[in-house]
C-alpha atoms as a PDB file:
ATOM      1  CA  UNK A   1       0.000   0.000   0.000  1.00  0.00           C
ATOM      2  CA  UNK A   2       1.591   3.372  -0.775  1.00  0.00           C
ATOM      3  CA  UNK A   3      -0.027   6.458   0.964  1.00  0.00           C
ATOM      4  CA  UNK A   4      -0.012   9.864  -0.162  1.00  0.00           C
ATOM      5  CA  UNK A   5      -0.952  13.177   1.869  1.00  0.00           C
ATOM      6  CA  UNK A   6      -1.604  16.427  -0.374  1.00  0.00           C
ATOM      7  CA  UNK A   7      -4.216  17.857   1.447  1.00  0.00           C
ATOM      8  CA  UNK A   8      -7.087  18.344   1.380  1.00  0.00           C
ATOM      9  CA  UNK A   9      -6.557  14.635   0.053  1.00  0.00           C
ATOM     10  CA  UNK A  10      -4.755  11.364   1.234  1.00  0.00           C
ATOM     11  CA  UNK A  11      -4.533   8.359  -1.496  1.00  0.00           C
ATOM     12  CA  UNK A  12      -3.983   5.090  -0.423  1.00  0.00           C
ATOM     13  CA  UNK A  13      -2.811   3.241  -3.801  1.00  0.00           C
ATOM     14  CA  UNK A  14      -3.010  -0.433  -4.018  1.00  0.00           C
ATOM     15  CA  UNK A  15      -0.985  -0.860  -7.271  1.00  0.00           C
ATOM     16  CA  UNK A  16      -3.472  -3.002  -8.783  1.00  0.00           C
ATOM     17  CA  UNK A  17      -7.164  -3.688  -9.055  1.00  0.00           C
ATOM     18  CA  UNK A  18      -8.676  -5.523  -5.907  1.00  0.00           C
ATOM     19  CA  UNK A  19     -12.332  -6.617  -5.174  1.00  0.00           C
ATOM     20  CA  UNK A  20     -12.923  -4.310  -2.316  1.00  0.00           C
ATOM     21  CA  UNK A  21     -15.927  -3.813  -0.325  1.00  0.00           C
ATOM     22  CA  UNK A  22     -17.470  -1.395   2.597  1.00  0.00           C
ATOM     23  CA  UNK A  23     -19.657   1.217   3.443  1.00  0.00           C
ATOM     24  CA  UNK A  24     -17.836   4.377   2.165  1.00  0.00           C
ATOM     25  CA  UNK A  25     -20.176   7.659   0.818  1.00  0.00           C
ATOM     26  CA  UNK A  26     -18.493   6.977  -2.890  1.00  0.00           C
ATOM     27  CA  UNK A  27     -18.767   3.596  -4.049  1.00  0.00           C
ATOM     28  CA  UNK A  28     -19.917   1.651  -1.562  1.00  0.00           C
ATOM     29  CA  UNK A  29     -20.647  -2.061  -1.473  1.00  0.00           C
ATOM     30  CA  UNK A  30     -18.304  -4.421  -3.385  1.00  0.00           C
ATOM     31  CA  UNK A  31     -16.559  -3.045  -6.378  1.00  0.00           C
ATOM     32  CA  UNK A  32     -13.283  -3.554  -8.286  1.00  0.00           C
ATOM     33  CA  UNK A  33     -10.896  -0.499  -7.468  1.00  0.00           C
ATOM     34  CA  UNK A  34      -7.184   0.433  -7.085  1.00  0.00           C
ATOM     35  CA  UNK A  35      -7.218   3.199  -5.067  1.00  0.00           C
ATOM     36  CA  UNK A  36      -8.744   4.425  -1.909  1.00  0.00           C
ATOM     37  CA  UNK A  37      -9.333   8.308  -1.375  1.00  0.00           C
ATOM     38  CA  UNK A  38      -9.865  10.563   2.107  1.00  0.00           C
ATOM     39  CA  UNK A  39     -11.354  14.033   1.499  1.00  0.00           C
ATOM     40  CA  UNK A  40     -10.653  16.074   4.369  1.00  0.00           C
ATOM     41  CA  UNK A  41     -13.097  18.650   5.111  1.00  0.00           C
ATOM     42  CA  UNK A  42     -14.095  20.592   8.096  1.00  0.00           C
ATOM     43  CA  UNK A  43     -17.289  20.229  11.163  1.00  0.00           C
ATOM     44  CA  UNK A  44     -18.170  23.243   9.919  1.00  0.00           C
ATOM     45  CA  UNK A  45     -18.930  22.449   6.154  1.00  0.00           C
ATOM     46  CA  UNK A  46     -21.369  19.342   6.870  1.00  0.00           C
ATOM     47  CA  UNK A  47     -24.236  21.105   7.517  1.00  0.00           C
ATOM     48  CA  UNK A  48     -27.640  19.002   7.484  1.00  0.00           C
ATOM     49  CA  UNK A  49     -28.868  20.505   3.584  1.00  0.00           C
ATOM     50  CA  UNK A  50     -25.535  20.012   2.808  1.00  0.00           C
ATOM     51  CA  UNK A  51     -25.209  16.963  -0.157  1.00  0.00           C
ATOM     52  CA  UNK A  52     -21.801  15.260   0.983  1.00  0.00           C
ATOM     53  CA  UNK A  53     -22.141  12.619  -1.202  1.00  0.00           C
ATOM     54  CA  UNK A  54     -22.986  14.267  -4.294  1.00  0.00           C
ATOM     55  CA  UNK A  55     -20.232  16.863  -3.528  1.00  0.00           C
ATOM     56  CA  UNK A  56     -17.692  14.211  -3.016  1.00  0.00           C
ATOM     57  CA  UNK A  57     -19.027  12.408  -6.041  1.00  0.00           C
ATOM     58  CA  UNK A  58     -18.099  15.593  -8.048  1.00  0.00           C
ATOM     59  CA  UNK A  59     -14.618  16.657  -6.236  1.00  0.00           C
ATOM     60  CA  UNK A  60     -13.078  12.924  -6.971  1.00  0.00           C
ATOM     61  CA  UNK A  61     -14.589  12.600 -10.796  1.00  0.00           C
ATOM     62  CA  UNK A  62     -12.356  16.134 -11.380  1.00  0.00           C
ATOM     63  CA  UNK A  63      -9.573  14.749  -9.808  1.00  0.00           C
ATOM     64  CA  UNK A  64      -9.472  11.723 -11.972  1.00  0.00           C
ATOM     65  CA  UNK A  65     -10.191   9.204  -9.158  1.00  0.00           C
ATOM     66  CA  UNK A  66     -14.189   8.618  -9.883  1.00  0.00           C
ATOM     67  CA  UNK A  67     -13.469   4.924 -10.467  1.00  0.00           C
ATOM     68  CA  UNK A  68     -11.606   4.821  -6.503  1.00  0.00           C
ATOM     69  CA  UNK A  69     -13.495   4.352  -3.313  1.00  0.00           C
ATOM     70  CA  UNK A  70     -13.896   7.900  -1.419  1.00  0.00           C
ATOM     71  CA  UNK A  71     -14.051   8.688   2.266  1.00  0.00           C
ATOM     72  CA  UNK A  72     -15.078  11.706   4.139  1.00  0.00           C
ATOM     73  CA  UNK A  73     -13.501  12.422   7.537  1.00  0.00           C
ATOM     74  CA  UNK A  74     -12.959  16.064   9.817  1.00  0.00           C
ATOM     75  CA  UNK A  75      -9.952  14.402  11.112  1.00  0.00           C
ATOM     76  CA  UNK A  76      -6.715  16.063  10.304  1.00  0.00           C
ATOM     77  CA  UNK A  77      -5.441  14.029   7.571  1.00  0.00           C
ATOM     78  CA  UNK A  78      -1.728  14.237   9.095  1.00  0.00           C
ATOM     79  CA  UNK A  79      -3.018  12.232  12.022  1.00  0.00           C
ATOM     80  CA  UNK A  80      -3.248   9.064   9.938  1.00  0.00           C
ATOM     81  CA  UNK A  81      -1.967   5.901  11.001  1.00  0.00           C
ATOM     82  CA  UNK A  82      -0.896   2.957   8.540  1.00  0.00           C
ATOM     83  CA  UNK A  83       0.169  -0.061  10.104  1.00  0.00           C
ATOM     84  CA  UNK A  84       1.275  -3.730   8.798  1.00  0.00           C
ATOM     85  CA  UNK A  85       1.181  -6.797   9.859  1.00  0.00           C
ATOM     86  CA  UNK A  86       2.271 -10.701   8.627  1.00  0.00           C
ATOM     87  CA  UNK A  87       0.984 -14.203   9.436  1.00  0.00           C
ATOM     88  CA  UNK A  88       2.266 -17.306   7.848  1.00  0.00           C
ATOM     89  CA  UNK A  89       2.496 -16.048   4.221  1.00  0.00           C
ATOM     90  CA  UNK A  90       0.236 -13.653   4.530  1.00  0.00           C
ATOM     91  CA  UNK A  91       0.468  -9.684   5.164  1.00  0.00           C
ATOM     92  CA  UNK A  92      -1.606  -6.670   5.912  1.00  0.00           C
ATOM     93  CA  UNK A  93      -1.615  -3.085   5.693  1.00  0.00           C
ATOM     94  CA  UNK A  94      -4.142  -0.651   7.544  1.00  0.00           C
ATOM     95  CA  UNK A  95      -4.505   3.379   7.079  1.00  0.00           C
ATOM     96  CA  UNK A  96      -6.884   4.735   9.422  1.00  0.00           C
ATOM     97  CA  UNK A  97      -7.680   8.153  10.703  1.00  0.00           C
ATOM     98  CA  UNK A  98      -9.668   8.228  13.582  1.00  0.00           C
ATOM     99  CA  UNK A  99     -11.491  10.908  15.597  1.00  0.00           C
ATOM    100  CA  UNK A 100     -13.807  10.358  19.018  1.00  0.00           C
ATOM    101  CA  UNK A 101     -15.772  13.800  18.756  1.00  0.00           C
ATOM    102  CA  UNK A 102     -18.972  11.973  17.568  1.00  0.00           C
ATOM    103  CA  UNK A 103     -17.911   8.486  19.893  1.00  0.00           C
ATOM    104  CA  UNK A 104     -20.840   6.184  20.917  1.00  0.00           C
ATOM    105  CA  UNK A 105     -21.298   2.904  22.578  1.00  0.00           C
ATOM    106  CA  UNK A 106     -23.331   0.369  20.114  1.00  0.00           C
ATOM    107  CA  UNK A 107     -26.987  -0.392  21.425  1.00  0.00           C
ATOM    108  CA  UNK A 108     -26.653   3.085  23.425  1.00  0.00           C
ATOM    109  CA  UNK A 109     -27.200   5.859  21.318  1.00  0.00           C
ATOM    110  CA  UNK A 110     -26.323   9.539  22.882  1.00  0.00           C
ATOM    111  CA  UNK A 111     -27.861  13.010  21.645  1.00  0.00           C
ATOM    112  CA  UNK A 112     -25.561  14.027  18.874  1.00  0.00           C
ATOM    113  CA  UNK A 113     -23.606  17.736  18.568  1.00  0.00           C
ATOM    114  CA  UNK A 114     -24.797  18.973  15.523  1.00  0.00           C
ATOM    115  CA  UNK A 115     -21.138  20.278  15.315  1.00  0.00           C
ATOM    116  CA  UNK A 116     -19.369  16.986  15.766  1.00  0.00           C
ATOM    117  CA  UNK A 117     -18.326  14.657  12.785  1.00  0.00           C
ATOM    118  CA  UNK A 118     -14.912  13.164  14.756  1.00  0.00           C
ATOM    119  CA  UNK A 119     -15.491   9.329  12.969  1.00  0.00           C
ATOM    120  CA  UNK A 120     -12.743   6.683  12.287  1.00  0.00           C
ATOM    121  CA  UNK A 121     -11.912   5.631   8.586  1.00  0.00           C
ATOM    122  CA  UNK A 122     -10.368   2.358   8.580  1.00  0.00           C
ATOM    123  CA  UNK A 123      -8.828   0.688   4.858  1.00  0.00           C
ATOM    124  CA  UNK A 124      -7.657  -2.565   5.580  1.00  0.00           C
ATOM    125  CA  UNK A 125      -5.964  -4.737   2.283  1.00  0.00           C
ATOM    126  CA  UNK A 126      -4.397  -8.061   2.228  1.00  0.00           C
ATOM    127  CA  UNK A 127      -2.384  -9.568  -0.542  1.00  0.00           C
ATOM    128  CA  UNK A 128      -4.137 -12.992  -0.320  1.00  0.00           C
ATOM    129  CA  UNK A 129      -6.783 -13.700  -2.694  1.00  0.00           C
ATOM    130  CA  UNK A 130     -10.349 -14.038  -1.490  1.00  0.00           C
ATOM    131  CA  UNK A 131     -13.498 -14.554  -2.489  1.00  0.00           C
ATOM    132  CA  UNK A 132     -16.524 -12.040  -2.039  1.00  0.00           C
ATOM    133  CA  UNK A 133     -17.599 -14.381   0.895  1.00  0.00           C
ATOM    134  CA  UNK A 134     -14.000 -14.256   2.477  1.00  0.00           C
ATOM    135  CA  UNK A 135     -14.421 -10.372   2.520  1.00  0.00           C
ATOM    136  CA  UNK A 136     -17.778 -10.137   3.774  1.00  0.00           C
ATOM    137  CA  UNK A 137     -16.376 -12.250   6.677  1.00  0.00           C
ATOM    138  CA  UNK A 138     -13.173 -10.152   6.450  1.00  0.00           C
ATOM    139  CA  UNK A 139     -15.240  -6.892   7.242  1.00  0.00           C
ATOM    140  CA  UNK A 140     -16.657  -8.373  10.672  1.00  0.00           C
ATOM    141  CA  UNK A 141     -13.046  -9.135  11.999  1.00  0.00           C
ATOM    142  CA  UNK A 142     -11.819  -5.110  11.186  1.00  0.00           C
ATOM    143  CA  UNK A 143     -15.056  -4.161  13.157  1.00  0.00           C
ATOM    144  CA  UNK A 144     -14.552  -6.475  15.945  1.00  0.00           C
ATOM    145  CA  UNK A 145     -10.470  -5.656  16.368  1.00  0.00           C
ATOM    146  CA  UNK A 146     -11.454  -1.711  15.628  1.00  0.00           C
ATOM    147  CA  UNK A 147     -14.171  -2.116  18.386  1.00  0.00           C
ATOM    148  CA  UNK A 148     -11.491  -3.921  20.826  1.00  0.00           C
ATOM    149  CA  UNK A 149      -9.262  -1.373  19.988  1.00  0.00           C
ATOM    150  CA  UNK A 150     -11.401   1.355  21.295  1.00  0.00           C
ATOM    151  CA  UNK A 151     -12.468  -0.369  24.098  1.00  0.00           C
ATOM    152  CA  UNK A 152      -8.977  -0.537  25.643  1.00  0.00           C
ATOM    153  CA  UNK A 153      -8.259   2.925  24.907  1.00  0.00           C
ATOM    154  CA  UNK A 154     -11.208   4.807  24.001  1.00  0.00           C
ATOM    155  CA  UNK A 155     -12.915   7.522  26.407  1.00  0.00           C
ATOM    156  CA  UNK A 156     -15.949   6.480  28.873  1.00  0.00           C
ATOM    157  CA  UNK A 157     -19.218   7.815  28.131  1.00  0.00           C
ATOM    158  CA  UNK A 158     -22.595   8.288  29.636  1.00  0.00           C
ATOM    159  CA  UNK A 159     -23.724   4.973  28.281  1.00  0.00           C
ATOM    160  CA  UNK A 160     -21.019   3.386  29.047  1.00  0.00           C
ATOM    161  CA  UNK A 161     -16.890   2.784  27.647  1.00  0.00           C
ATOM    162  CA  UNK A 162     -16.953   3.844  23.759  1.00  0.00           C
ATOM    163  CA  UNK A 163     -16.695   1.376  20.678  1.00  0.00           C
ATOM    164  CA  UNK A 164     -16.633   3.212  17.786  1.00  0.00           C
ATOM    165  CA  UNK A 165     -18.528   6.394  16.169  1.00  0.00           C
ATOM    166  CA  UNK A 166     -21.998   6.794  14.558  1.00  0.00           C
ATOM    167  CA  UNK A 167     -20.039   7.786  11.395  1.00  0.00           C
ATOM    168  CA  UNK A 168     -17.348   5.110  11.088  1.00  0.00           C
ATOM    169  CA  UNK A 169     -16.463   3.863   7.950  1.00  0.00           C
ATOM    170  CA  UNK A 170     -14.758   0.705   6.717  1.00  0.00           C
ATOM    171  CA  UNK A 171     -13.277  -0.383   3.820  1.00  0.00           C
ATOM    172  CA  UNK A 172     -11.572  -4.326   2.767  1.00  0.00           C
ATOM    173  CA  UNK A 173      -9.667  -4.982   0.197  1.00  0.00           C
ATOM    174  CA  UNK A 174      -7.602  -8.253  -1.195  1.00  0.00           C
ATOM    175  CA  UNK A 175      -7.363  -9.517  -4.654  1.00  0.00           C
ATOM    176  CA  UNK A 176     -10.153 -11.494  -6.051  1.00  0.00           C
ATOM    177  CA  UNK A 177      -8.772 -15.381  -5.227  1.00  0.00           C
ATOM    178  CA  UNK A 178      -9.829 -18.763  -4.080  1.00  0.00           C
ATOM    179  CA  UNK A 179      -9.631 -18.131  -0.393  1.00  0.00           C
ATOM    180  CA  UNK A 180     -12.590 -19.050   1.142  1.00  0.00           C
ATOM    181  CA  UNK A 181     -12.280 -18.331   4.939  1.00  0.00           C
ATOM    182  CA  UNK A 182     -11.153 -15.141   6.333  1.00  0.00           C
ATOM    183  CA  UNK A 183     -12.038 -15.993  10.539  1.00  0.00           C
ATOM    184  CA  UNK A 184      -9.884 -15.356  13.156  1.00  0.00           C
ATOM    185  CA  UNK A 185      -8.327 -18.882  13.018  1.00  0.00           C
ATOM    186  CA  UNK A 186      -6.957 -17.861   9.502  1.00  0.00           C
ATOM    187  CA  UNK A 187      -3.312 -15.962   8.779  1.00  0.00           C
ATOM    188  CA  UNK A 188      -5.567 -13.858   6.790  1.00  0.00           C
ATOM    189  CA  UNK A 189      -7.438 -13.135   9.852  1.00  0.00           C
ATOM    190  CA  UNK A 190      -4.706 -12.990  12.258  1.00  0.00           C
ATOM    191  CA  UNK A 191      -2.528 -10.156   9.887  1.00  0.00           C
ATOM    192  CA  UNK A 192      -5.673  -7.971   8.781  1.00  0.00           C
ATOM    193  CA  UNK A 193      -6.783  -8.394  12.748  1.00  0.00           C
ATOM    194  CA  UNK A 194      -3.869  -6.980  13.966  1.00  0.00           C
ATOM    195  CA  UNK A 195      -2.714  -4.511  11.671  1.00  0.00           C
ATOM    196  CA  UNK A 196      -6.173  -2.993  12.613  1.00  0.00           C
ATOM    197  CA  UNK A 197      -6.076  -3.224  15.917  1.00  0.00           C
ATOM    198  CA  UNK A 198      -2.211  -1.578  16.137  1.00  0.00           C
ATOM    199  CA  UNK A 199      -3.764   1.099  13.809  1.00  0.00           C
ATOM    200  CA  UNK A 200      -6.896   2.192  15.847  1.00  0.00           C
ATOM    201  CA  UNK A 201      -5.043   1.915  18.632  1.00  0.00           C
ATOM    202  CA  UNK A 202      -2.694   4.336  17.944  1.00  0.00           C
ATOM    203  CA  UNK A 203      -4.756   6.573  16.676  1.00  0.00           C
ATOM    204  CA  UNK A 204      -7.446   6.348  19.463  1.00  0.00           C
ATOM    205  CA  UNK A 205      -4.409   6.682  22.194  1.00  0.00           C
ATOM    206  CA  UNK A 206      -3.347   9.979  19.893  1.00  0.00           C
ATOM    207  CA  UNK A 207      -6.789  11.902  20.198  1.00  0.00           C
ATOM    208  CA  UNK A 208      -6.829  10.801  23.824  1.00  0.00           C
ATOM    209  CA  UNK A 209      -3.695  12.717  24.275  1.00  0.00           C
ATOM    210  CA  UNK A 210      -5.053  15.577  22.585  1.00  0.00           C
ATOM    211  CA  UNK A 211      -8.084  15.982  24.359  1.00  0.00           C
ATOM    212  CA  UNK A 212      -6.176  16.209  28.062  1.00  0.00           C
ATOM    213  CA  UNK A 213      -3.712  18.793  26.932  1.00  0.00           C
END
């Protein structure tokens, strides 16, 4: 995975077409794409008659990157983490930016600031090939090791110790492949697992810091 920061942008380039799939505003669900794409913008400019989606739509299509999966986030792109990990023959790579203004715990949903879009981006690729079951299955072990991740070193809310934002994003990637498993008893599993977790971590620790100083 190479990353590039040029802000208002960051460009996480795959160097070849994967089967990728997530939630993202452009180009969700599973497609066939190269590149991922974070579009920094500010609380400030997501207002709720605002169209984010058809405005990010627009900005990546005159960039060139309409065909590449596109992410929103407030975060300050700079605070991006990329981490890596190996198991067996397998490796991982994670960029994530993550931000806690707009935390929640799941099942306990907390009146929202209108002002506060802090969510956590997560792009998590593997070089082993899977199939489009393998990356559905993929997808649930980035949310549970992004979930454990802010559990040990999230903040504590009303309804209890945060596990993620109402606006978090995730995206998997791999190359489309035989592999039909992707569970945490697989090296496929074990790499993506902790290459998220190290990520989110990180960043999660890194906003904590900022908010006590």
């Amino acid at each position: 995975m190479r990353v590039t920061l040029e802000r208002p942008w960051l460009t996480a380039d795959l160097d070849r077409p994967c089967r990728m799939l997530g939630w993202a505003p452009h180009n969700p669900g599973f497609v066939t794409a190269s590149r991922v794409v974070w579009r920094e913008v500010r609380d400030a400019d997501l207002t709720e008659d605002f169209d984010a989606l058809g405005w990010l739509a627009a900005s990546m299509d005159a960039r060139g990157d309409a065909a590449a999966v596109g992410l929103l986030t407030s975060r300050d792109l700079a605070r991006y983490r990329l981490e890596t990990a190996c198991s067996g023959l397998v490796s991982a790579s994670c960029l994530a930016t993550i931000g806690l203004t707009n935390a929640e715990r799941v099942g306990h949903r907390l009146p929202r600031d209108a002002d506060a879009w802090g969510t956590i981006n997560i792009l998590a690729a593997t070089d082993a090939g899977l199939s489009d079951t393998a990356l559905t299955e993929l997808l649930s072990i980035v949310a549970e090791a992004r979930t454990a991740a802010v559990i040990d070193h999230g903040p504590d809310l009303l309804s209890g110790r945060a596990t993620g934002t109402g606006t978090d994003c995730i995206v998997v990637a791999a190359p489309a492949g035989p592999g039909l498993f992707a569970g945490l008893h697989t090296d496929v599993g074990e790499a993506v697992g902790a290459a998220v977790y190290r990520a989110v971590a990180a960043g999660t620790a890194a906003w904590m810091r900022e908010q006590e100083a």
